[in-house]
Protein backbone atom coordinates (compact mmCIF):
# COMPACT_ATOMS: atom_id res chain seq x y z
CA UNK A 1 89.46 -26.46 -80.94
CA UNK A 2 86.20 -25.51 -81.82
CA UNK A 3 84.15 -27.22 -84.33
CA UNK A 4 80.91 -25.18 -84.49
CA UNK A 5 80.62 -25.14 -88.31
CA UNK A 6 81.42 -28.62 -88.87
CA UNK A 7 78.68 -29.58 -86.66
CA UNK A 8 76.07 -27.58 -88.42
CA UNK A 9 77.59 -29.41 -91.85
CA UNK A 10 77.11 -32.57 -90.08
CA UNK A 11 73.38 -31.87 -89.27
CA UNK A 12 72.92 -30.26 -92.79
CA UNK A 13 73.96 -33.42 -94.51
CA UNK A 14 72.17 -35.84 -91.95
CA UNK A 15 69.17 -34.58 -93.82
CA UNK A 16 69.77 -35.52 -97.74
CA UNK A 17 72.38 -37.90 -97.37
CA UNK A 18 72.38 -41.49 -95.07
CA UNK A 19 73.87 -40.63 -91.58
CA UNK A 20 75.10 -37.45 -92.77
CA UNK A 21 78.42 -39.33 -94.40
CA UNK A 22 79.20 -41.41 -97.83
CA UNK A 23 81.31 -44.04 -96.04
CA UNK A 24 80.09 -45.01 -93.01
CA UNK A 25 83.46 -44.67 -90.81
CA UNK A 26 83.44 -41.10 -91.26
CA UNK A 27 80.46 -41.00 -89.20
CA UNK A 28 83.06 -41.22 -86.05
CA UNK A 29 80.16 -43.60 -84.54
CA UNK A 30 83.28 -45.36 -83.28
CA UNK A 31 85.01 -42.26 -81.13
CA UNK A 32 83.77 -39.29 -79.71
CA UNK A 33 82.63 -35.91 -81.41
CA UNK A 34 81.89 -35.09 -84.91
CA UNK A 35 83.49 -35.58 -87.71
CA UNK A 36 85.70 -32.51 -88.81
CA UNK A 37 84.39 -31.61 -92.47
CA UNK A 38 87.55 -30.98 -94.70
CA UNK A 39 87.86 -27.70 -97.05
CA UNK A 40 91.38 -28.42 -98.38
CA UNK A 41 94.63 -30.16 -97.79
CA UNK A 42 97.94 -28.76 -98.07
CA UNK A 43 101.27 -31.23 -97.93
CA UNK A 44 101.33 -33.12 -94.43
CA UNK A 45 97.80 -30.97 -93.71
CA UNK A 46 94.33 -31.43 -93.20
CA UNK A 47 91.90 -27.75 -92.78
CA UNK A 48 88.72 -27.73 -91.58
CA UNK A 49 85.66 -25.35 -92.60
CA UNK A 50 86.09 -24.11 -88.87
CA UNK A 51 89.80 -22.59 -89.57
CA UNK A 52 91.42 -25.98 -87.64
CA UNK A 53 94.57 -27.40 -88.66
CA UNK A 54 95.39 -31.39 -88.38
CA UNK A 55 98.99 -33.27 -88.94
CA UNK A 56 97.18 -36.18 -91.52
CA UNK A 57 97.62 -39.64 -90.83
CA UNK A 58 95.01 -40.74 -93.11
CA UNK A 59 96.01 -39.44 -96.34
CA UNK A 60 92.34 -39.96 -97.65
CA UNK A 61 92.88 -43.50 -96.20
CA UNK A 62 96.49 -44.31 -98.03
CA UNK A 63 96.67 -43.00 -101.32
CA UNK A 64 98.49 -40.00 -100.61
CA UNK A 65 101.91 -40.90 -100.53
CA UNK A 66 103.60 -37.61 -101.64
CA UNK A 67 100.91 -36.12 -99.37
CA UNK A 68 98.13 -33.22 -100.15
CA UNK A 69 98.46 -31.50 -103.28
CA UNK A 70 101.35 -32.40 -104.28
CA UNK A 71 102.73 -30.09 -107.23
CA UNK A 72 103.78 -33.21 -110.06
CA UNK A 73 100.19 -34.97 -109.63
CA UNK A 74 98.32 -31.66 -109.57
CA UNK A 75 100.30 -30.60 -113.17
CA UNK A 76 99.86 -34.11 -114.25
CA UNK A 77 95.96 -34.03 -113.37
CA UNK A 78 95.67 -30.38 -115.02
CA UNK A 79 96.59 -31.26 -117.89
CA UNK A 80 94.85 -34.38 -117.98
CA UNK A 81 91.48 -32.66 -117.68
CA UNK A 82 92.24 -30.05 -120.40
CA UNK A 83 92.11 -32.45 -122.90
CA UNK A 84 88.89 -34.38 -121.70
CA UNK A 85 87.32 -35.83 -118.39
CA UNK A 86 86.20 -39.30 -119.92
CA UNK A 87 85.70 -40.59 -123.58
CA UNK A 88 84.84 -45.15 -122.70
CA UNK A 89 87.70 -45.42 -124.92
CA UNK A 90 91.54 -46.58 -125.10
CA UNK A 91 93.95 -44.27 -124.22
CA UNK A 92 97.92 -44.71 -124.22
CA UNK A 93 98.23 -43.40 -120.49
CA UNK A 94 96.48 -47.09 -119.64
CA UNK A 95 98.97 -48.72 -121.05
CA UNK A 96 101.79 -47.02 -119.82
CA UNK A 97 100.31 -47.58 -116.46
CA UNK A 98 99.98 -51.31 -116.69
CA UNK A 99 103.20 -51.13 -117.80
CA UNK A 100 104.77 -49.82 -114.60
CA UNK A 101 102.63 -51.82 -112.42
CA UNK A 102 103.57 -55.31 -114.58
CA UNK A 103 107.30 -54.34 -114.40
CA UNK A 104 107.12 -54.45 -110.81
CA UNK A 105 104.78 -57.07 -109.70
CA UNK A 106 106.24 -60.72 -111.01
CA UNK A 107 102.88 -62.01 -110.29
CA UNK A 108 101.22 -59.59 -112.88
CA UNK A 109 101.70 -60.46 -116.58
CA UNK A 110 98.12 -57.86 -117.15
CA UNK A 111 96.29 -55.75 -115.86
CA UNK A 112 92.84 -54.69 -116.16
CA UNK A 113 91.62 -51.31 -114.58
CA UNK A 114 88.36 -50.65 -112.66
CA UNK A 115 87.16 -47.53 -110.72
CA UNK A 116 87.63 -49.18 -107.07
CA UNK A 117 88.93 -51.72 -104.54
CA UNK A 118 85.50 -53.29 -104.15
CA UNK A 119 85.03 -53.49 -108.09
CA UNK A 120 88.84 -54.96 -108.02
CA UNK A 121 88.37 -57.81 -105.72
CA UNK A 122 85.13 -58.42 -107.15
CA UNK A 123 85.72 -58.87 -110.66
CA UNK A 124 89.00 -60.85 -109.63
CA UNK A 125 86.97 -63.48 -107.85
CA UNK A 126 84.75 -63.82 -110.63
CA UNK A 127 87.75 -64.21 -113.22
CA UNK A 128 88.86 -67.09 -110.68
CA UNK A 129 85.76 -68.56 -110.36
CA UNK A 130 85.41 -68.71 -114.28
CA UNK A 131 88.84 -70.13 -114.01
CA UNK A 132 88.60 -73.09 -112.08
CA UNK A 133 85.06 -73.67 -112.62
CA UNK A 134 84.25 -73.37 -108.90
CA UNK A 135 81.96 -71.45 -106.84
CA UNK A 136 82.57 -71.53 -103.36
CA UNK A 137 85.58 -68.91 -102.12
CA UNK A 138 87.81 -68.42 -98.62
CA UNK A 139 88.28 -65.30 -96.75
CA UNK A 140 89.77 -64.45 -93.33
CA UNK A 141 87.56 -63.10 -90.61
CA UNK A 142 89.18 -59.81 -90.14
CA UNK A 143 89.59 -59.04 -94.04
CA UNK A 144 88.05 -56.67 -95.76
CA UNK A 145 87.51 -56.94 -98.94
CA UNK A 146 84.56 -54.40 -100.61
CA UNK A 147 81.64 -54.51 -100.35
CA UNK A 148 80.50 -56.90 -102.68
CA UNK A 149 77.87 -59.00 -101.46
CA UNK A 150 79.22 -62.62 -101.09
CA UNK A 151 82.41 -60.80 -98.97
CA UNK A 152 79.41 -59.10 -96.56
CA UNK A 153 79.87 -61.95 -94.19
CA UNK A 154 79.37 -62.74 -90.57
CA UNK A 155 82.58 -63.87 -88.41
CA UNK A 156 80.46 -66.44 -87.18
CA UNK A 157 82.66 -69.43 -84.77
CA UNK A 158 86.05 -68.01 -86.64
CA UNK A 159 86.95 -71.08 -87.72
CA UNK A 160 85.76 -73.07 -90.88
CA UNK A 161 82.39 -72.64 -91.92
CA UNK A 162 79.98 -71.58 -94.28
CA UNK A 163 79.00 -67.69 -94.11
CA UNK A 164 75.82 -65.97 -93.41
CA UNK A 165 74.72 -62.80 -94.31
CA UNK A 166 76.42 -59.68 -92.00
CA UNK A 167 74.22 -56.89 -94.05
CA UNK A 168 70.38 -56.58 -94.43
CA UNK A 169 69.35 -56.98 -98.07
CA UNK A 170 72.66 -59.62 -99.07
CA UNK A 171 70.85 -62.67 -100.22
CA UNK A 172 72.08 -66.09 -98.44
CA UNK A 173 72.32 -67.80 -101.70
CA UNK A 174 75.20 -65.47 -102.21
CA UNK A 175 77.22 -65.92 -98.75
CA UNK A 176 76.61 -69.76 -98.37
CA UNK A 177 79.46 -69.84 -101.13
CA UNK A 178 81.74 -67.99 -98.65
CA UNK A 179 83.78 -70.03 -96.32
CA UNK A 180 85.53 -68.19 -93.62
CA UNK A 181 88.88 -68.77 -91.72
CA UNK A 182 90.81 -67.19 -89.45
CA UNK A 183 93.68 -65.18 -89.98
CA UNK A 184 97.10 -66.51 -89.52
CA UNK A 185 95.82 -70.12 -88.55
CA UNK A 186 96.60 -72.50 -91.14
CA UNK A 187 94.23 -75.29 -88.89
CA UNK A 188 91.41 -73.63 -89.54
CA UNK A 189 92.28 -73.05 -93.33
CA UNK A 190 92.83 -76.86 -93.61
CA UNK A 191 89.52 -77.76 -92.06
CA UNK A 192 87.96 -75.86 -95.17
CA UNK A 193 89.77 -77.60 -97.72
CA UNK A 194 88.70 -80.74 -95.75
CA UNK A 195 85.03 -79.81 -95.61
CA UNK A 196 85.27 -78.88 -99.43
CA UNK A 197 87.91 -80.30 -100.89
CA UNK A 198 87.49 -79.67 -104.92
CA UNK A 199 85.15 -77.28 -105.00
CA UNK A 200 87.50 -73.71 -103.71
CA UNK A 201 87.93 -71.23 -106.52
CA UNK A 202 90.17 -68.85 -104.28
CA UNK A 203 91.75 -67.83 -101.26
CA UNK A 204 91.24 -64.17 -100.80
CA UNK A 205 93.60 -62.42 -98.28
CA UNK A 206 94.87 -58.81 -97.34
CA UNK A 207 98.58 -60.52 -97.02
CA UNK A 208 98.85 -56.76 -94.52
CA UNK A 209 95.64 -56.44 -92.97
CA UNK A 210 94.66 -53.05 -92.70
CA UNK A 211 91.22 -53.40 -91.68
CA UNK A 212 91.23 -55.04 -88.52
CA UNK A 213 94.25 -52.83 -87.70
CA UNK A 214 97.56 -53.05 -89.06
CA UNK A 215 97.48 -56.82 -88.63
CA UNK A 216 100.18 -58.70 -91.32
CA UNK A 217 100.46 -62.06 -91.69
CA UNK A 218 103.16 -64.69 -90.84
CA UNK A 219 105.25 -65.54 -93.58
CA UNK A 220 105.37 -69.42 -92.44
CA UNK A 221 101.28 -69.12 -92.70
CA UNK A 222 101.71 -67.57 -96.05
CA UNK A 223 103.69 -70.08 -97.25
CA UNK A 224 101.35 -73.20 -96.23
CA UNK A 225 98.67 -71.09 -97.65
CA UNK A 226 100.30 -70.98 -101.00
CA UNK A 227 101.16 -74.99 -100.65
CA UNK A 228 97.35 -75.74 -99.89
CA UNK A 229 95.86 -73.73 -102.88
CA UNK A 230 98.64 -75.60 -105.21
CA UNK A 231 98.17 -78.53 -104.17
CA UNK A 232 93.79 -78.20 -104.81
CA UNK A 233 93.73 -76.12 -107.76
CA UNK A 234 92.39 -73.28 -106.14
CA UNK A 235 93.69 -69.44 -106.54
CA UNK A 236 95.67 -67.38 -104.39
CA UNK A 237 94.46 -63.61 -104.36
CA UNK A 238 96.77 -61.29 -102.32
CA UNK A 239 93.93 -58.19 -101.95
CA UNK A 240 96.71 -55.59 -102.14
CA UNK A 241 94.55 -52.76 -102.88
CA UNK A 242 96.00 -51.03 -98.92
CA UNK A 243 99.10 -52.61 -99.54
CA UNK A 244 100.27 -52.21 -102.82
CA UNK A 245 102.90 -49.43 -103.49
CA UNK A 246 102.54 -48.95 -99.78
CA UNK A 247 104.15 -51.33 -97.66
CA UNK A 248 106.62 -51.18 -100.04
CA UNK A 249 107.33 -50.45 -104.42
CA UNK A 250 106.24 -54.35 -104.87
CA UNK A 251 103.57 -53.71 -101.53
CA UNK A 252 103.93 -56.89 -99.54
CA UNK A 253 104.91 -58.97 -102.23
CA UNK A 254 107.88 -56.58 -101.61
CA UNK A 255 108.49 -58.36 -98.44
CA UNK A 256 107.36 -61.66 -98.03
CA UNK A 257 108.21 -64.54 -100.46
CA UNK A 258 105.09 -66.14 -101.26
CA UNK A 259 103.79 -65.09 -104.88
CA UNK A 260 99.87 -65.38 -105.51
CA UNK A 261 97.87 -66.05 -108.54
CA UNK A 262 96.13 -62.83 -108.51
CA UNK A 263 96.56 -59.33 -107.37
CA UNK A 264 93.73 -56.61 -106.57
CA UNK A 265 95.16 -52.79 -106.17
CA UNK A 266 93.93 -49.79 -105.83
CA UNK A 267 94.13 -46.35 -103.77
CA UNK A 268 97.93 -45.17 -104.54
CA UNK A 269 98.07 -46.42 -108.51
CA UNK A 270 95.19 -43.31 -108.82
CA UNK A 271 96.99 -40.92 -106.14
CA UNK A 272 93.90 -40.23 -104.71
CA UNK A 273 91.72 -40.35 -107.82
CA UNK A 274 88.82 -43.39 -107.86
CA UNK A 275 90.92 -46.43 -109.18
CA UNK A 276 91.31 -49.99 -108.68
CA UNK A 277 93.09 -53.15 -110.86
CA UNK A 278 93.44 -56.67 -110.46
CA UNK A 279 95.73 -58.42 -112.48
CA UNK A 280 97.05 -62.19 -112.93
CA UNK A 281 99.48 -64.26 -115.60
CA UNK A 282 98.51 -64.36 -119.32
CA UNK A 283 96.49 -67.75 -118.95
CA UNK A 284 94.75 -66.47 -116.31
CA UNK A 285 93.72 -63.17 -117.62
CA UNK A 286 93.00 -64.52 -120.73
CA UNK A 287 89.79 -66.34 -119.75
CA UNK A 288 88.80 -62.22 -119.17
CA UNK A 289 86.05 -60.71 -121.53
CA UNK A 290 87.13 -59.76 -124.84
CA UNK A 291 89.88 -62.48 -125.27
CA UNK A 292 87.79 -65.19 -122.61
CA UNK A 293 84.11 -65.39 -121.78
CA UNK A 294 84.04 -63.80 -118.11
CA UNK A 295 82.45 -61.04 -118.62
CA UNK A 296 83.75 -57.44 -117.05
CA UNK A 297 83.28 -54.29 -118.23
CA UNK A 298 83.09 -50.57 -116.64
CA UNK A 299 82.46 -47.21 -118.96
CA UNK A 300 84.85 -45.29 -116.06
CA UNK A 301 87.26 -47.70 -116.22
CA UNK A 302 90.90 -46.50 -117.15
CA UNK A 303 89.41 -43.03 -116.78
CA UNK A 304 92.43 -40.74 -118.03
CA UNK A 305 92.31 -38.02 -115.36
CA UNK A 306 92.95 -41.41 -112.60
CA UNK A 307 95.78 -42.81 -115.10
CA UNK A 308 97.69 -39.80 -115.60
CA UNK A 309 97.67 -39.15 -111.60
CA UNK A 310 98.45 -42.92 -111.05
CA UNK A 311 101.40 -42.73 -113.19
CA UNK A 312 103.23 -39.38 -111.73
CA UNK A 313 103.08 -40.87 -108.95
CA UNK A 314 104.40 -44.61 -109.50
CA UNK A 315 106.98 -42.97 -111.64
CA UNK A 316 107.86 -40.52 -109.05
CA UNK A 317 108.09 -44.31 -106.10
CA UNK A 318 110.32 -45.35 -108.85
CA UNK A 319 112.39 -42.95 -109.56
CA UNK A 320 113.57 -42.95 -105.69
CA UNK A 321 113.38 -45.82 -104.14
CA UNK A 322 114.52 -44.55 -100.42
CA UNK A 323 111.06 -42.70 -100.17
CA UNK A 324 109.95 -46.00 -98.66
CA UNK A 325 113.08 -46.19 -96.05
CA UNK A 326 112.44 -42.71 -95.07
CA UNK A 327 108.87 -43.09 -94.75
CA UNK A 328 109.19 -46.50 -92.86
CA UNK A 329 112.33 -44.85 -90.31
CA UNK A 330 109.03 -42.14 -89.55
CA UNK A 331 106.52 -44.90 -88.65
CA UNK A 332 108.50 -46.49 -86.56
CA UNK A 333 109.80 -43.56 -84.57
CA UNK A 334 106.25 -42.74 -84.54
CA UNK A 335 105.21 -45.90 -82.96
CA UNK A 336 108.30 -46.02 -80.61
CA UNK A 337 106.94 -42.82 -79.57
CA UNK A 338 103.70 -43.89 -78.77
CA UNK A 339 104.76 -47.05 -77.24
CA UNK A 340 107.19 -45.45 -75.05
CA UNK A 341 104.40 -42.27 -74.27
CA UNK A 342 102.04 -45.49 -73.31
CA UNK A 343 104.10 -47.00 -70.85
CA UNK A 344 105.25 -44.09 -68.85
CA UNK A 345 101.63 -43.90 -68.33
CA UNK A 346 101.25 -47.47 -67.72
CA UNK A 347 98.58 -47.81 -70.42
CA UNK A 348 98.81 -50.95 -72.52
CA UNK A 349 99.87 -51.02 -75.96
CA UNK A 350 101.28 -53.18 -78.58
CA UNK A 351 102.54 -51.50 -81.98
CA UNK A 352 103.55 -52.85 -85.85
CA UNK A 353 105.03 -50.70 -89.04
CA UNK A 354 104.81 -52.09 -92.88
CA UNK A 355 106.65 -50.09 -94.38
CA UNK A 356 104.68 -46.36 -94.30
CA UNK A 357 101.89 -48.03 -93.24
CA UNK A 358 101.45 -48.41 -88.89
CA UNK A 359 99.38 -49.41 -86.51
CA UNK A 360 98.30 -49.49 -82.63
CA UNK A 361 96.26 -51.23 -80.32
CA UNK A 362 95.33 -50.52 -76.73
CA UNK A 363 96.15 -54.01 -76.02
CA UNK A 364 98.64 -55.45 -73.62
CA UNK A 365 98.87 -58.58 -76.19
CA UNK A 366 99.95 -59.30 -79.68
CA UNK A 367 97.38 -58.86 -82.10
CA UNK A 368 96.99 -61.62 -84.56
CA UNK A 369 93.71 -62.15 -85.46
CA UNK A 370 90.66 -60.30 -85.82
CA UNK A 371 89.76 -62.06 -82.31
CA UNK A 372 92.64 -60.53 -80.89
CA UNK A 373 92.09 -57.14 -82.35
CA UNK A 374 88.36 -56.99 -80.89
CA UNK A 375 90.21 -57.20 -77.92
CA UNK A 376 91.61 -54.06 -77.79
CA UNK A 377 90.43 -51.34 -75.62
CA UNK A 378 87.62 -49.39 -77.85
CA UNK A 379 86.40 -46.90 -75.47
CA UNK A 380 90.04 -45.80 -74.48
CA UNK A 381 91.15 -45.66 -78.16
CA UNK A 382 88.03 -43.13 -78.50
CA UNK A 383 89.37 -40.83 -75.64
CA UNK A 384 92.84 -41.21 -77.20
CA UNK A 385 91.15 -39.92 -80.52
CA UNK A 386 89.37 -36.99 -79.44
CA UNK A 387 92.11 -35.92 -77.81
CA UNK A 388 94.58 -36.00 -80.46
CA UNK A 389 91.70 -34.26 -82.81
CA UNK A 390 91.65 -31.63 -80.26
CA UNK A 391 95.54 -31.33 -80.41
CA UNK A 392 95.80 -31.09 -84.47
CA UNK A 393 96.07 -34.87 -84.96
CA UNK A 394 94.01 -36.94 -87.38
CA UNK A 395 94.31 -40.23 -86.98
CA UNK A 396 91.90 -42.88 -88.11
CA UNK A 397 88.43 -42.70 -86.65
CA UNK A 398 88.39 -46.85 -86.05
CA UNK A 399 90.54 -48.90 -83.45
CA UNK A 400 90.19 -51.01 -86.81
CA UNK A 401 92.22 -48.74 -89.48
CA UNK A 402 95.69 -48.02 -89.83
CA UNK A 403 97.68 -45.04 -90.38
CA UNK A 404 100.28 -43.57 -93.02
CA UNK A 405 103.21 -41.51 -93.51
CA UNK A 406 103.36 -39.35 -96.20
CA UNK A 407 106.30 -37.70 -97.51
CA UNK A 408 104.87 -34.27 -96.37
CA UNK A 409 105.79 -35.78 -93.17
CA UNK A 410 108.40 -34.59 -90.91
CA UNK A 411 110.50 -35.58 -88.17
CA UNK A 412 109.26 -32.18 -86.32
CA UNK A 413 106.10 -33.17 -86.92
CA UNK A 414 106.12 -36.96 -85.67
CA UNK A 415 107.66 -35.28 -82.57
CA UNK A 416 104.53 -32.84 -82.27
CA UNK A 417 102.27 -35.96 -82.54
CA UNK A 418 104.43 -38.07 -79.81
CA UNK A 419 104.22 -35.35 -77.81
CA UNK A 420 100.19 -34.99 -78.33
CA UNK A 421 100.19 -38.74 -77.45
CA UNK A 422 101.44 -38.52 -74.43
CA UNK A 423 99.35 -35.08 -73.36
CA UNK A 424 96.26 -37.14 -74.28
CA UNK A 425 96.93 -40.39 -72.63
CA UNK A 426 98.30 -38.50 -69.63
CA UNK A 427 94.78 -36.60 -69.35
CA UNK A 428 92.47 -39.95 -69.99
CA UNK A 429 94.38 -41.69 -67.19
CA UNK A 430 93.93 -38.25 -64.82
């Protein structure tokens, strides 16, 4: 394929904006070549400015269940925006929205809307911290959660400790409230609770890690997770905002057991508009500025052009709920397909599906952790990369990302990308 325009773009933008991209993973600084710039999608569909044509895996990172353009959102959105882009007031599509997302979550009593994932999670550790009175939080090497600054933290040993700063201009004051632990060891959570035993406002966890790679956790871990933060006071945050109306209707609350205090979304309640949420029982949520004194607020927040989108589609996950078994038989045969194209090769790799979410790693190990997942083989995933680009594939540009199935999907089309896989890690291995 040839990507001569999309290279100039890339230089062009290089010059007034920071590394030529507004997110820094689309930079491909992790794989080869440049990054593809996008003119328009269309269903299953990615096209570049160059005329190229890519099966998307990335559906602009998740949100795109029903895929590109799909013809109920786009009515829903068009009509939205004939009747106003934004007024910072109350409108009945918000309520209507956090109607279908409480009538589904049994976690969720309200809901308060925000413009993104990082706002989400941020605002929801604050509520918790106003909560319980506490200041120091938990995370999980591995998990992202935003951007915020006290989640900017360093891996460190991977076990218990106090964070330190992973990003130039975050303040230490912030991080030294951040204690980090590693994902699906319970030891290492306990050994935080030891070293600060009543002073924990929350756990924060992705309970499907999607930014280390598809990574989930163990429901026996997420079990004596929920038991510790009982049994101290301290609140359980499931960060669902990959998850959520992904992995499954009720995201991976859906599928595991273990009910949290709080729940950050995002991504598929806009449909691909900016949106986030977080949302908790009444007596938690009603410590939340107007009714409480934490204090959150957010002029875009609830925009009406997001809601409307947000709630075609969530009505539309409703309304049939074998979307998610067809979508989940697809990334598993997609998976099986790469597994099997990977060891006819002789080229290590261990696989995982949630649901229409999936995942890979050039690993000949199960991936558990975020120590695990560093172990996977970065160069070879960005040969493997290239070469699907080259072949019409977009897959994530990060070992560290996971993929999706849309509904725009087909099984012709998962065969085309097997097939691709195999092509491409038959030509790396020569």
């Amino acid at each position: 394929m040839a990507y001569d325009k999309s290279i100039a773009a890339f230089e062009e933008a290089y010059k007034v904006i920071p590394g030529g991209v507004d997110s820094p993973v689309r930079a491909f600084s992790g794989v080869e070549g440049t990054p593809p710039f996008i003119e328009r999608g269309e269903g299953a569909y990615l096209f570049d400015i160059d005329g190229n044509r890519y099966i998307d895996y990335v559906q602009s990172w998740g949100p795109l269940i029903f895929g590109h353009c799909n013809a109920d959102i786009e009515v829903s959105v068009i009509e939205a925006v004939k009747k106003g882009l934004s007024f910072g007031a109350p409108t009945t599509v918000e309520t209507e929205l956090a109607e279908e997302i409480v009538s589904l979550f049994e976690s969720i009593d309200k809901v308060r809307f925000v413009s993104s994932g990082t706002e989400a999670v941020m605002s929801a550790i604050r509520l918790a911290r106003g909560v319980t009175g506490r200041d120091n939080i938990l995370k999980f090497t591995g998990c992202y959660h935003g951007h915020s600054d006290s989640l900017l933290v360093q891996a460190g040993s991977g076990l218990a400790t106090f964070g330190t700063p992973s990003s130039p201009g975050v303040p230490a004051d912030l991080t030294k409230h951040t204690l980090l632990a590693t994902y699906n060891d319970i030891e290492s959570v306990q050994k935080c609770f030891a070293d600060s035993p009543d002073d924990i406002a929350c756990v924060i966890i992705e309970p499907i890690a999607g930014n280390m790679g598809l990574v989930p956790a163990d429901e026996e871990f997420l079990k004596q997770l929920r038991t510790i933060c009982t049994e101290h006071g301290t609140l359980l945050i499931f960060d669902e905002v990959m998850s959520g109306f992904r992995a499954s209707l009720k995201g991976a609350q859906g599928i595991t057991t273990v009910k949290p205090d709080m729940v950050t979304l995002g991504k598929v309640i806009g449909a691909g508009m900016p949106v986030g949420a977080f949302g908790a029982k009444t007596n938690i949520m009603a410590h939340l500025s107007p009714e409480g004194p934490v204090y959150q607020a957010g002029t875009l927040s609830g925009n009406p052009v997001a809601m409307a989108a947000g709630l075609t589609s969530l009505r539309k996950l409703k309304a049939n709920s074998a979307i998610y078994v067809e979508l989940g038989n697809k990334a598993k045969k997609l998976m099986e397909g790469f597994k099997k194209a990977a060891d006819a090769i002789n080229v290590p790799m261990v696989t995982d599906v949630r649901g229409s979410m999936f995942g890979f790693f050039f690993s000949d190990k199960p991936v558990k952790n975020f120590a695990d997942a560093m172990e996977n083989d970065q160069k070879l995933f960005a040969k493997f990369h290239k070469g699907m680009l080259d072949r019409g594939i977009y897959l994530a540009c990060s070992s560290f990302e996971t993929g999706f199935i849309s509904t725009a999907i087909t099984d012709e089309m998962v065969d085309e990308t097997v097939k691709a896989a195999y092509e491409t890690l038959k030509e790396i291995k020569g």
